[in-house]
PDB file of N, CA and C in Angstrom:
ATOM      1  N   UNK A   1       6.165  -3.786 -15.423  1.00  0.00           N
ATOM      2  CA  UNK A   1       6.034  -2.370 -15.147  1.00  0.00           C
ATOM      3  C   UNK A   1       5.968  -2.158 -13.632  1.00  0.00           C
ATOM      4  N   UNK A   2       7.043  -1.010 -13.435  1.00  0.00           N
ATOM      5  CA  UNK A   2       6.609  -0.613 -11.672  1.00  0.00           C
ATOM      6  C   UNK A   2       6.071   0.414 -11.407  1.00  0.00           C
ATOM      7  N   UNK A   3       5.445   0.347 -10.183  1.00  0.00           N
ATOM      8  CA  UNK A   3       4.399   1.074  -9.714  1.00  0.00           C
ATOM      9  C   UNK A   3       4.985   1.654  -8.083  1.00  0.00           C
ATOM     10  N   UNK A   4       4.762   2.365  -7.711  1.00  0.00           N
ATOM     11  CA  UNK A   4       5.059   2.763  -6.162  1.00  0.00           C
ATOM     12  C   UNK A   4       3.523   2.784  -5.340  1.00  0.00           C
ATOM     13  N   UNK A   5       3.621   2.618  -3.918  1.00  0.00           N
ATOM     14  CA  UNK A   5       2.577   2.447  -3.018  1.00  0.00           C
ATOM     15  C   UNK A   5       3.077   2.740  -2.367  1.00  0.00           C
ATOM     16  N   UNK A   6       2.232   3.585  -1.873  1.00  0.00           N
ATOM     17  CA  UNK A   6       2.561   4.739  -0.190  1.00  0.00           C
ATOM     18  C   UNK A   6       1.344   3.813   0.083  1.00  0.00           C
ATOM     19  N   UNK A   7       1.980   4.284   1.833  1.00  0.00           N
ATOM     20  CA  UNK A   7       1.072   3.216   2.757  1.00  0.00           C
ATOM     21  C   UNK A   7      -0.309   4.189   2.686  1.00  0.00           C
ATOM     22  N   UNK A   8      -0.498   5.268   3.005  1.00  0.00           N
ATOM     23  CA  UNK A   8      -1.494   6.364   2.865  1.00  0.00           C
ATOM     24  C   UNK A   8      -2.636   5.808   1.072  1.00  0.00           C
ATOM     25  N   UNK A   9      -2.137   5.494   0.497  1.00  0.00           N
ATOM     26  CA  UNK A   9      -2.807   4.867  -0.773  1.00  0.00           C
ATOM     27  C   UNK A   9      -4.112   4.017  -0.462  1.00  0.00           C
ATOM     28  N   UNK A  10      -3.280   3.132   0.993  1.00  0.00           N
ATOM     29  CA  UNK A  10      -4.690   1.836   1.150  1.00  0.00           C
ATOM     30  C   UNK A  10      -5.210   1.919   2.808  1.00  0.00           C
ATOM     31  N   UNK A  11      -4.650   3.414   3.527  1.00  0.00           N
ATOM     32  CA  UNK A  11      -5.106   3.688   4.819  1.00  0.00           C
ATOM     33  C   UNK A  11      -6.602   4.409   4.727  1.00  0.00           C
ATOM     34  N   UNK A  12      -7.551   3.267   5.612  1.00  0.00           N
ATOM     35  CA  UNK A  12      -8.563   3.832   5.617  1.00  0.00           C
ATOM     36  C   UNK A  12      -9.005   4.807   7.372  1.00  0.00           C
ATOM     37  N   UNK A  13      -8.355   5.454   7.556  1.00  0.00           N
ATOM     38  CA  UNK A  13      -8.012   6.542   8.120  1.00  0.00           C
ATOM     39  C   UNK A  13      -7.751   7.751   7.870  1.00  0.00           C
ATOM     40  N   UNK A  14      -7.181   7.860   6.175  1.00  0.00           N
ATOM     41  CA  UNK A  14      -7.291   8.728   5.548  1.00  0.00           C
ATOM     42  C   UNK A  14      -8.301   9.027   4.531  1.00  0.00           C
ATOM     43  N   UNK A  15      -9.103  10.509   4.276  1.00  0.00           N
ATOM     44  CA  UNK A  15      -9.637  10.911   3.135  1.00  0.00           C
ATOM     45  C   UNK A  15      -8.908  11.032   1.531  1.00  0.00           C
ATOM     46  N   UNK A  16      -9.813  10.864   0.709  1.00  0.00           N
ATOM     47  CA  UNK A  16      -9.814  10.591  -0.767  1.00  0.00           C
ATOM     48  C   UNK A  16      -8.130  12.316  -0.641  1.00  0.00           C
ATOM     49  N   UNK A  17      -8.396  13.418  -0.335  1.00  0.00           N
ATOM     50  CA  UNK A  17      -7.641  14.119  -0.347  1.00  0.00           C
ATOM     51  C   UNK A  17      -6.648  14.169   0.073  1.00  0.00           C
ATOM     52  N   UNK A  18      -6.541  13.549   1.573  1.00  0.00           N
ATOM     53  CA  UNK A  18      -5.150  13.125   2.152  1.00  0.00           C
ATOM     54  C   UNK A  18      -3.999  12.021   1.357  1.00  0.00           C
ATOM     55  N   UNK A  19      -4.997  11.530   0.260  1.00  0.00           N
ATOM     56  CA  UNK A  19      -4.397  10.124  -0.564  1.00  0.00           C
ATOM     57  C   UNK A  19      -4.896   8.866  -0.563  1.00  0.00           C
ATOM     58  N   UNK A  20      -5.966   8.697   0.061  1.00  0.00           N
ATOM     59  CA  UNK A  20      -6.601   7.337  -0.410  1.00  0.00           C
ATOM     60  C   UNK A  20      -7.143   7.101  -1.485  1.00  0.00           C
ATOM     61  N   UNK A  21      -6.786   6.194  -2.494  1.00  0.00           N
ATOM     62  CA  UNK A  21      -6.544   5.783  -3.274  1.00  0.00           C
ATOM     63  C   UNK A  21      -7.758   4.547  -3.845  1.00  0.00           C
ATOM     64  N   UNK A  22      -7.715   3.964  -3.192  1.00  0.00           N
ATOM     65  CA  UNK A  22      -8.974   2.939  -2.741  1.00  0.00           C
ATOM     66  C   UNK A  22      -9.981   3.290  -1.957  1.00  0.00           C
ATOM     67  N   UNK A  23     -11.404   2.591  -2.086  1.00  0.00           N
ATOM     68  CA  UNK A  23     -12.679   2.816  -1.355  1.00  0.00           C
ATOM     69  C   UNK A  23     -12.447   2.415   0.415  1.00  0.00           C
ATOM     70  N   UNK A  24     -12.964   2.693   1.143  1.00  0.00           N
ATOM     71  CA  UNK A  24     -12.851   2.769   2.451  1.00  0.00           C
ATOM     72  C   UNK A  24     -12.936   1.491   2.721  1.00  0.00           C
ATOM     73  N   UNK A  25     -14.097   0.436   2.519  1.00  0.00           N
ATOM     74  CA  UNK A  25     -14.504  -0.936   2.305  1.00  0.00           C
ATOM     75  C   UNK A  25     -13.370  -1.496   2.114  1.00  0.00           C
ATOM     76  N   UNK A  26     -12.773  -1.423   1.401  1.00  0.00           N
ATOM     77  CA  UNK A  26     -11.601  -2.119   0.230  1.00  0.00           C
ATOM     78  C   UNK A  26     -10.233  -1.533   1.551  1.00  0.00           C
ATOM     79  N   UNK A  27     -10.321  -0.632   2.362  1.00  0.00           N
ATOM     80  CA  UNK A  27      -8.787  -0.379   2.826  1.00  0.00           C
ATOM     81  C   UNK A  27      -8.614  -0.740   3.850  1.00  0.00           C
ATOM     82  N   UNK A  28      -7.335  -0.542   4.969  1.00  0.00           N
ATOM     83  CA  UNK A  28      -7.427  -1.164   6.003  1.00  0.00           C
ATOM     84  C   UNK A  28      -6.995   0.039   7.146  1.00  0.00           C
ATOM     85  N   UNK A  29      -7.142   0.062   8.392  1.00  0.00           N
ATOM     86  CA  UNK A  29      -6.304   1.074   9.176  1.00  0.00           C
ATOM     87  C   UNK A  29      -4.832   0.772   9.704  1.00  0.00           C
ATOM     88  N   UNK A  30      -4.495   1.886   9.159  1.00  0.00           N
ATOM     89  CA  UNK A  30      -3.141   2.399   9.100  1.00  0.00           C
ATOM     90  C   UNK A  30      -2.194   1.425   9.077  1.00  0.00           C
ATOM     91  N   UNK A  31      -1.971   0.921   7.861  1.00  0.00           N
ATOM     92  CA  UNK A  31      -1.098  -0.026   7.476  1.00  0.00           C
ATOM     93  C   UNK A  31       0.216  -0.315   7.679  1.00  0.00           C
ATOM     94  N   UNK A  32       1.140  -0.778   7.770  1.00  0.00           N
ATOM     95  CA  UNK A  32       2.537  -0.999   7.808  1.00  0.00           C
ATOM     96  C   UNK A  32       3.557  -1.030   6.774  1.00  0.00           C
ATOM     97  N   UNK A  33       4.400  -0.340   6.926  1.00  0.00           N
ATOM     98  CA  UNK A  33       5.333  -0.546   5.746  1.00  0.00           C
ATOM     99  C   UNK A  33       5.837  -2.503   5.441  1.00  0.00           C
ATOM    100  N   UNK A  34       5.894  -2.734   6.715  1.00  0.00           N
ATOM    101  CA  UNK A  34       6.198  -4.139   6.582  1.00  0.00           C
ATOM    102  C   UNK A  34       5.004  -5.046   6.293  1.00  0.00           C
ATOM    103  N   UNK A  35       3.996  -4.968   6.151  1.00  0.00           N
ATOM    104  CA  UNK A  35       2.518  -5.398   6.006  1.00  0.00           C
ATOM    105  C   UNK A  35       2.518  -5.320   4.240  1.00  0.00           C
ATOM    106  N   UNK A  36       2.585  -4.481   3.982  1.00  0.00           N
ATOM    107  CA  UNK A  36       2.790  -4.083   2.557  1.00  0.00           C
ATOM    108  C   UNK A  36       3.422  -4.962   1.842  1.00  0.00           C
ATOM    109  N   UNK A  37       4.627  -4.658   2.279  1.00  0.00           N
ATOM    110  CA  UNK A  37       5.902  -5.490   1.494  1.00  0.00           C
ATOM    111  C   UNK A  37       5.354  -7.224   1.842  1.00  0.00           C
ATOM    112  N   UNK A  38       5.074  -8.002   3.034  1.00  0.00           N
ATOM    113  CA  UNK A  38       4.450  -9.234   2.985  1.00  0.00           C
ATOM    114  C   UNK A  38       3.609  -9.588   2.171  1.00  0.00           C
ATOM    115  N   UNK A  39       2.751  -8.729   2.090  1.00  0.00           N
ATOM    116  CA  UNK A  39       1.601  -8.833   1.135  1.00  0.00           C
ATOM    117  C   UNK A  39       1.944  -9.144  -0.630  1.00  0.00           C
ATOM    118  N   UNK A  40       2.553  -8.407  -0.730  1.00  0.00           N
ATOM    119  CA  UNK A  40       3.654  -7.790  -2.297  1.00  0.00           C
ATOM    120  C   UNK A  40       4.033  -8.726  -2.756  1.00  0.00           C
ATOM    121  N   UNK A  41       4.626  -9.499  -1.402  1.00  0.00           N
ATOM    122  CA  UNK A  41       5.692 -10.948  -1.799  1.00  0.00           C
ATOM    123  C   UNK A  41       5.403 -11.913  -1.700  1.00  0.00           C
ATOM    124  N   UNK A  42       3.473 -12.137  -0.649  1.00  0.00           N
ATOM    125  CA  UNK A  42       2.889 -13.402  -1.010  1.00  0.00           C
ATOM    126  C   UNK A  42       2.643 -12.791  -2.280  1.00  0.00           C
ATOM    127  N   UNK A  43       1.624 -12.009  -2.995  1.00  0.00           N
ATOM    128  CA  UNK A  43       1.401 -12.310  -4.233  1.00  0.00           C
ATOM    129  C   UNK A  43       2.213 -12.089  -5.924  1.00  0.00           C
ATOM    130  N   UNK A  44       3.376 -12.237  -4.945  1.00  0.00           N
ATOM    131  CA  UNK A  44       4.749 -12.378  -5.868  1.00  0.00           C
ATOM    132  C   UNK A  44       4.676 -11.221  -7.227  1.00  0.00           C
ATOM    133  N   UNK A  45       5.101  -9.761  -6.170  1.00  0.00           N
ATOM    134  CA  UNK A  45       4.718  -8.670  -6.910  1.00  0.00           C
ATOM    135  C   UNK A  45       6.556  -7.985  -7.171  1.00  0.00           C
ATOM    136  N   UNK A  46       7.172  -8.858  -6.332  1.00  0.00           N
ATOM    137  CA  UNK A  46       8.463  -8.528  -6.187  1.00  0.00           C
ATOM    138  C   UNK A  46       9.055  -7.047  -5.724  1.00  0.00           C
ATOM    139  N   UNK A  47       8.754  -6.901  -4.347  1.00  0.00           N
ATOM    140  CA  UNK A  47       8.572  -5.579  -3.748  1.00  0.00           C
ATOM    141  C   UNK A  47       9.759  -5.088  -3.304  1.00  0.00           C
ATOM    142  N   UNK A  48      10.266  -3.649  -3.150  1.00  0.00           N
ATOM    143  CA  UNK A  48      11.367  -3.520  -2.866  1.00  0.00           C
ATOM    144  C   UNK A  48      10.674  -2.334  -2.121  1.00  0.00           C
ATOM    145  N   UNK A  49      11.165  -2.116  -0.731  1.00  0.00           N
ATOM    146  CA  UNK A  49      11.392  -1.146  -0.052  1.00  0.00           C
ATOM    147  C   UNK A  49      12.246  -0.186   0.157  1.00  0.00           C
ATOM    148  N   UNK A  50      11.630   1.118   0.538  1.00  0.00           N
ATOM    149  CA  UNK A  50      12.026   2.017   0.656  1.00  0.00           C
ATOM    150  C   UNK A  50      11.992   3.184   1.746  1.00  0.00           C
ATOM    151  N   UNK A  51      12.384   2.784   2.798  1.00  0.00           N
ATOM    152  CA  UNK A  51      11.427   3.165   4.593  1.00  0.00           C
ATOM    153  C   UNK A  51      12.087   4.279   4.680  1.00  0.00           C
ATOM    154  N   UNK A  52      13.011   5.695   3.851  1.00  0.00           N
ATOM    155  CA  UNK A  52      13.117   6.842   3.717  1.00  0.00           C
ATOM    156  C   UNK A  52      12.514   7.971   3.421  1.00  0.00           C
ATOM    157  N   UNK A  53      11.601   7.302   2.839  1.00  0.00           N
ATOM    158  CA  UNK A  53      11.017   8.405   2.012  1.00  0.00           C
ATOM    159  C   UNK A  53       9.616   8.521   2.431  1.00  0.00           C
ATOM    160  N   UNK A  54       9.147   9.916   2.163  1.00  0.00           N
ATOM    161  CA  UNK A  54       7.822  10.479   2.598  1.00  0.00           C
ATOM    162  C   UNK A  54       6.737  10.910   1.784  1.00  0.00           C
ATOM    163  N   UNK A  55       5.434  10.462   1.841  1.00  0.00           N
ATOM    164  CA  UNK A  55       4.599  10.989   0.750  1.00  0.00           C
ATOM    165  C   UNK A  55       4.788  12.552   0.986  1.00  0.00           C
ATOM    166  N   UNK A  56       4.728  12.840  -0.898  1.00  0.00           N
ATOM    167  CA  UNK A  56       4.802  14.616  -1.176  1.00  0.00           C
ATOM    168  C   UNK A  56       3.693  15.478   0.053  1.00  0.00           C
ATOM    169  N   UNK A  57       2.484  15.146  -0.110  1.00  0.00           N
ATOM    170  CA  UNK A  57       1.622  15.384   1.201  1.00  0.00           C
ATOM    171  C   UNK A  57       1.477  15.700   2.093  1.00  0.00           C
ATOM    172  N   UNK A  58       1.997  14.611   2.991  1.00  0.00           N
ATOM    173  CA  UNK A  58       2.329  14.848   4.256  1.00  0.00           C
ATOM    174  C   UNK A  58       4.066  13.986   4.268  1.00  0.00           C
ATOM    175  N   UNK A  59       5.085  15.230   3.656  1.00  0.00           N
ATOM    176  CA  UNK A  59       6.401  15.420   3.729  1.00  0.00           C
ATOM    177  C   UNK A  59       7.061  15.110   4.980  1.00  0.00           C
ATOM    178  N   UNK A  60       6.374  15.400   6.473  1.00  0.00           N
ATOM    179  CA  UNK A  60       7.154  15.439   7.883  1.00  0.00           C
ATOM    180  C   UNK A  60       7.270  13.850   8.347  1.00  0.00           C
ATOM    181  N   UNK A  61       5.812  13.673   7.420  1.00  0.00           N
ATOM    182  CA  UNK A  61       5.833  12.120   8.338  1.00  0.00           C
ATOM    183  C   UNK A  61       6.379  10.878   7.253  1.00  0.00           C
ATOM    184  N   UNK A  62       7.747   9.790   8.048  1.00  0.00           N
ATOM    185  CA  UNK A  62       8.700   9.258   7.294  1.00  0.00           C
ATOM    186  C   UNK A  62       7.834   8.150   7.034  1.00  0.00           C
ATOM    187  N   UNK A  63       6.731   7.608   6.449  1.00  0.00           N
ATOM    188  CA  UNK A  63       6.017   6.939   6.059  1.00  0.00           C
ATOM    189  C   UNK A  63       6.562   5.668   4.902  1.00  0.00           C
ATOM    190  N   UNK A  64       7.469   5.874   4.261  1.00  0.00           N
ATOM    191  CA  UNK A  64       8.314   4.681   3.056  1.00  0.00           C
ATOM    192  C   UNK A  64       7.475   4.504   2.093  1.00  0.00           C
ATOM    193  N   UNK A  65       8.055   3.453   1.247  1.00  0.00           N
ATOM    194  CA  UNK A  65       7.236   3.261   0.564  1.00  0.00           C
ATOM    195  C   UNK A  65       7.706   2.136  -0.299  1.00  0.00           C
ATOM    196  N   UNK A  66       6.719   1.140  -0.931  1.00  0.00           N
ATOM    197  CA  UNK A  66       7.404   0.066  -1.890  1.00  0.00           C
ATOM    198  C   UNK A  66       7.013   0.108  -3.316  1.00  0.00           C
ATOM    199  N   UNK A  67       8.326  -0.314  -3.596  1.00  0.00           N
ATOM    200  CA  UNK A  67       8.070  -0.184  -5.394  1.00  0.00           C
ATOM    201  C   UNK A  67       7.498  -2.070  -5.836  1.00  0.00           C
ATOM    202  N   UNK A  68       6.549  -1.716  -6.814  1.00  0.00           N
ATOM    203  CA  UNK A  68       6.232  -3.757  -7.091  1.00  0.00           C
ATOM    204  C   UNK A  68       6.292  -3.431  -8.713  1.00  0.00           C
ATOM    205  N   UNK A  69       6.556  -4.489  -9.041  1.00  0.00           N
ATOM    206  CA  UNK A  69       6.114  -4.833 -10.079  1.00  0.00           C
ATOM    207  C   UNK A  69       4.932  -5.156 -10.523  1.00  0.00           C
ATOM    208  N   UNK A  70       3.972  -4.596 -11.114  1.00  0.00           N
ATOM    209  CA  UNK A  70       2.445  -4.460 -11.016  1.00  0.00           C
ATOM    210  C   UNK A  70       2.092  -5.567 -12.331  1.00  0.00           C
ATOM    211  N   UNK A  71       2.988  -5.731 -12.999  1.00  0.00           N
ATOM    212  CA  UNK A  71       2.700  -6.809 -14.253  1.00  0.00           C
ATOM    213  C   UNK A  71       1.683  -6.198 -15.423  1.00  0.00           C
ATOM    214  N   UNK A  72       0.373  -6.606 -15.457  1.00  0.00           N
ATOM    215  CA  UNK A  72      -0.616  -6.431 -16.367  1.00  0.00           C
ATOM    216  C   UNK A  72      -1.809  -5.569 -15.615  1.00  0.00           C
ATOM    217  N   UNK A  73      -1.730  -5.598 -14.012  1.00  0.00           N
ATOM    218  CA  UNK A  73      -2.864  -4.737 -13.530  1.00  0.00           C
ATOM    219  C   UNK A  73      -2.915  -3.625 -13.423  1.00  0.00           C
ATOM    220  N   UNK A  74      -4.119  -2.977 -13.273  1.00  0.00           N
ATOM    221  CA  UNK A  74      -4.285  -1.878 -13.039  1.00  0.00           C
ATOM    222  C   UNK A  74      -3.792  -1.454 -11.381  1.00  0.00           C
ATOM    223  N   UNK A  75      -3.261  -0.376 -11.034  1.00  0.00           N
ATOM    224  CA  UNK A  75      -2.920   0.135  -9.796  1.00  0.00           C
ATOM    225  C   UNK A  75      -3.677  -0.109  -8.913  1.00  0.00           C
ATOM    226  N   UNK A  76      -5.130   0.346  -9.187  1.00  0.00           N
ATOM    227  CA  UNK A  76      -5.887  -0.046  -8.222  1.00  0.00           C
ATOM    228  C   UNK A  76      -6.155  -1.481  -7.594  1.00  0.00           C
ATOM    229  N   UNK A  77      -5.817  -2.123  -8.757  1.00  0.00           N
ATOM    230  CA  UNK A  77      -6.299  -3.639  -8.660  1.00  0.00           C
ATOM    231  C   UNK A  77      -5.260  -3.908  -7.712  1.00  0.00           C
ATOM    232  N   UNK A  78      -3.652  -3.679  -7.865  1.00  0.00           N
ATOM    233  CA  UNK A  78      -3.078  -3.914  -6.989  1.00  0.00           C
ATOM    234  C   UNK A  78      -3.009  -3.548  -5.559  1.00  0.00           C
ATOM    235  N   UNK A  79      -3.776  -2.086  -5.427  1.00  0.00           N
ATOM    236  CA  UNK A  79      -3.968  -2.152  -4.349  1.00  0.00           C
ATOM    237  C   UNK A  79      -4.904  -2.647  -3.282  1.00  0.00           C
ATOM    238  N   UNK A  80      -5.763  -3.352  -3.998  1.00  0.00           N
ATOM    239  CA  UNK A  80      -6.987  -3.718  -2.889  1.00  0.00           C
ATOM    240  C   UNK A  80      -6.295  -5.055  -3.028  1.00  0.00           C
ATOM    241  N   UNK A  81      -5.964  -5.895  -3.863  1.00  0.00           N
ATOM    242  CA  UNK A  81      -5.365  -7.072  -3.563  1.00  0.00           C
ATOM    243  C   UNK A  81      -4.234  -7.156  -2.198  1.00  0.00           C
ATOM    244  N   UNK A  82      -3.560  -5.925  -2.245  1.00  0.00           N
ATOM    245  CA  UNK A  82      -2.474  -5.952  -1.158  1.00  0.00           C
ATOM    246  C   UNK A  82      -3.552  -5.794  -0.011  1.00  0.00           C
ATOM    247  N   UNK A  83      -4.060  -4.638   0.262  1.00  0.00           N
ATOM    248  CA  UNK A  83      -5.339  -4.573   1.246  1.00  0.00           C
ATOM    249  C   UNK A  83      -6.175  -5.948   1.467  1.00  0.00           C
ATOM    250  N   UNK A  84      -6.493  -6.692   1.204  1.00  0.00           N
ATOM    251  CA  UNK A  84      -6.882  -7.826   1.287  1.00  0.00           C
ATOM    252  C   UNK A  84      -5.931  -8.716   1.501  1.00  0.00           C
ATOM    253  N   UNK A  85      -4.878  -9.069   1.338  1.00  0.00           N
ATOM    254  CA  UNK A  85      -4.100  -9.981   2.188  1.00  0.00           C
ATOM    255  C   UNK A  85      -3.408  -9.525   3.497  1.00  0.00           C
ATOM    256  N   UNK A  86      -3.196  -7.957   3.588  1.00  0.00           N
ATOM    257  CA  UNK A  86      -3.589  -7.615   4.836  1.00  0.00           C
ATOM    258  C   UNK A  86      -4.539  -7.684   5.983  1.00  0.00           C
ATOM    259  N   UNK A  87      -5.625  -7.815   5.247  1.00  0.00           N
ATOM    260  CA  UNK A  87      -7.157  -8.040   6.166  1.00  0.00           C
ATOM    261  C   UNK A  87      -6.616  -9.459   6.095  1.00  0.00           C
ATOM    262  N   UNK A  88      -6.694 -10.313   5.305  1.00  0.00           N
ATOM    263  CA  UNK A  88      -6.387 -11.513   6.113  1.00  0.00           C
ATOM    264  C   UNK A  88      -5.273 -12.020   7.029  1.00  0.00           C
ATOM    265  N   UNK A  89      -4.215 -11.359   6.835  1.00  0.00           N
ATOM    266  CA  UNK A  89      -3.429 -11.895   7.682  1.00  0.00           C
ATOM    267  C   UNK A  89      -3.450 -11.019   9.089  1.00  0.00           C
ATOM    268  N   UNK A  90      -4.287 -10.062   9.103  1.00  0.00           N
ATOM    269  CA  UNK A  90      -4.806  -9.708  10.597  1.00  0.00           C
ATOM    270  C   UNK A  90      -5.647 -10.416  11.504  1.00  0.00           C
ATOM    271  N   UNK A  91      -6.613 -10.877  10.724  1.00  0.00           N
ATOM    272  CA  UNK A  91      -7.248 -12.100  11.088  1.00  0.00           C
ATOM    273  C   UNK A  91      -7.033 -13.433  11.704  1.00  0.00           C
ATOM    274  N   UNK A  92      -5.606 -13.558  11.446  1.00  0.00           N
ATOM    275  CA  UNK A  92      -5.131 -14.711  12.610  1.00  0.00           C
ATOM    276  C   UNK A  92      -4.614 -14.308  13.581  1.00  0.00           C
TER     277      UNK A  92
END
């Protein structure tokens, strides 16, 4: 099953209303479209990008977005997992 992730989903820069999706703890600041997709494809979510398109939201700003294959998890689950291999690979 696929799922879509706007980067705004796991930016903890943004409020629950702007689109965060995940707890503040759990997110990271202002993420990358290419951060995303690394993340996706270490945990072999099979991500396909899409760097056209804009959350409904905030429409002006060209933000992208990737589609994964989410398998058996829940959305959320996938997203703090991606958020977390982001935090780690900032870390080096």
């Amino acid at each position: 099953m696929e799922t879509i992730i706007w980067p705004v989903y796991i930016d903890s820069t943004r409020s629950r209303n702007q689109g965060r999706k995940i707890a503040k703890k759990n997110s990271i600041q202002e993420p990358r479209l290419t951060e995303i997709s690394r993340a996706a494809r270490n945990l072999k979510l099979n991500p396909k990008t899409e760097d056209d398109k804009s959350y409904p939201r905030s429409w002006w700003e060209n933000s992208g977005r990737i589609i994964v294959e989410k398998g058996d998890l829940s959305k959320i689950e996938v997203l703090i997992k991606i958020s977390s291999k982001i935090k780690e690979s900032r870390k080096k």
